[in-house]
Protein backbone atom coordinates (compact mmCIF):
# COMPACT_ATOMS: atom_id res chain seq x y z
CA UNK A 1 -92.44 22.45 -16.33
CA UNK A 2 -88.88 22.82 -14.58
CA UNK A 3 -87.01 25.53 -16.08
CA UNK A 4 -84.38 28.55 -15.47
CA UNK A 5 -84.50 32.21 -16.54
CA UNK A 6 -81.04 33.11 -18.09
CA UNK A 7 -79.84 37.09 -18.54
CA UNK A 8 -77.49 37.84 -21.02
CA UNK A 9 -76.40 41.37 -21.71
CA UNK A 10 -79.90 42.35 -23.03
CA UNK A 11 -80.56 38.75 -24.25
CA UNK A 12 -83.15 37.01 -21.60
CA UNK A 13 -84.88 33.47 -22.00
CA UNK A 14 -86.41 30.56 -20.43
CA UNK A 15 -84.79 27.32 -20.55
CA UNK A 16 -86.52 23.90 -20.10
CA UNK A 17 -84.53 21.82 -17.46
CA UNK A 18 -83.00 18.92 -18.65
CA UNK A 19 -83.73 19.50 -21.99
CA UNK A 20 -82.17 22.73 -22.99
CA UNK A 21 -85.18 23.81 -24.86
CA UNK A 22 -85.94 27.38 -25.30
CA UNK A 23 -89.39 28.36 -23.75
CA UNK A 24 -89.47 31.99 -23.77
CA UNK A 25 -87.05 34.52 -25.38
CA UNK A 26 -83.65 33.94 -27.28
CA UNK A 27 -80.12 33.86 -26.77
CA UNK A 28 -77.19 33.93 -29.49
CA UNK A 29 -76.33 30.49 -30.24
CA UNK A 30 -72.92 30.50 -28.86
CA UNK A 31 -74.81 31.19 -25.38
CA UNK A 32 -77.21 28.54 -25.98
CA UNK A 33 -74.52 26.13 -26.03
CA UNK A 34 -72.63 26.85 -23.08
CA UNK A 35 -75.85 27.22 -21.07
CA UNK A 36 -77.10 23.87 -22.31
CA UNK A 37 -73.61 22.64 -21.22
CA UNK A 38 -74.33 24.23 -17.77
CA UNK A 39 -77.76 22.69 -17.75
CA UNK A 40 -76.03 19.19 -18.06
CA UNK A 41 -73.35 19.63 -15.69
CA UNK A 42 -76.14 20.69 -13.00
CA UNK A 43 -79.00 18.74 -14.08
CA UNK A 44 -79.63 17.03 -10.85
CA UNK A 45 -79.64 20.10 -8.72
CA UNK A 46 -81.26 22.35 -11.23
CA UNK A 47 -83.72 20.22 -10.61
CA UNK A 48 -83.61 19.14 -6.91
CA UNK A 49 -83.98 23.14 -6.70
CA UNK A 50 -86.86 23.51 -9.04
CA UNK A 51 -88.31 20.81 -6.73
CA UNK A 52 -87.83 23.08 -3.62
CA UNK A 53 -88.44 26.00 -5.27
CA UNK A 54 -92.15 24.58 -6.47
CA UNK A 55 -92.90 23.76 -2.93
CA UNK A 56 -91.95 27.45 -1.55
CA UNK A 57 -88.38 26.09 -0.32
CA UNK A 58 -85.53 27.77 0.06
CA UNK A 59 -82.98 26.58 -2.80
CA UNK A 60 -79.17 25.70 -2.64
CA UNK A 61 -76.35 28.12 -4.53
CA UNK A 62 -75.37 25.84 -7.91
CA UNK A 63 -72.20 27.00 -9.21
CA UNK A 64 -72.63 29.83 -11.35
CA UNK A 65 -71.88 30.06 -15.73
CA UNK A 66 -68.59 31.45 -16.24
């Protein structure tokens, strides 16, 4: 399943990609939202990445959560 790993502070979890969903781990629900956000912004090349990355590609740099 498609997904990211998001640090923050000494929160860590793993997202689903597109849906947001929280696999693994927590984050405070303020965080949630803006990484969801971030998630649907980038959808299309979380994923292209998580296709490349799947296939032992090298990925491309997505703008970063600020």
């Amino acid at each position: 399943m498609p997904h990211i790993h998001v640090k923050y502070q000494e929160q860590k979890a793993v997202i689903a990609i597109p849906s947001g969903e929280v696999l693994e781990g927590e984050l405070k629900p303020n965080r949630l939202k803006l990484v969801e956000a971030w998630i649907e912004i980038h959808q299309d090349e979380l994923v292209a990445d998580w296709d490349l990355a799947s296939q032992g590609q090298s990925v491309f740099p997505i703008e970063p959560l600020r």
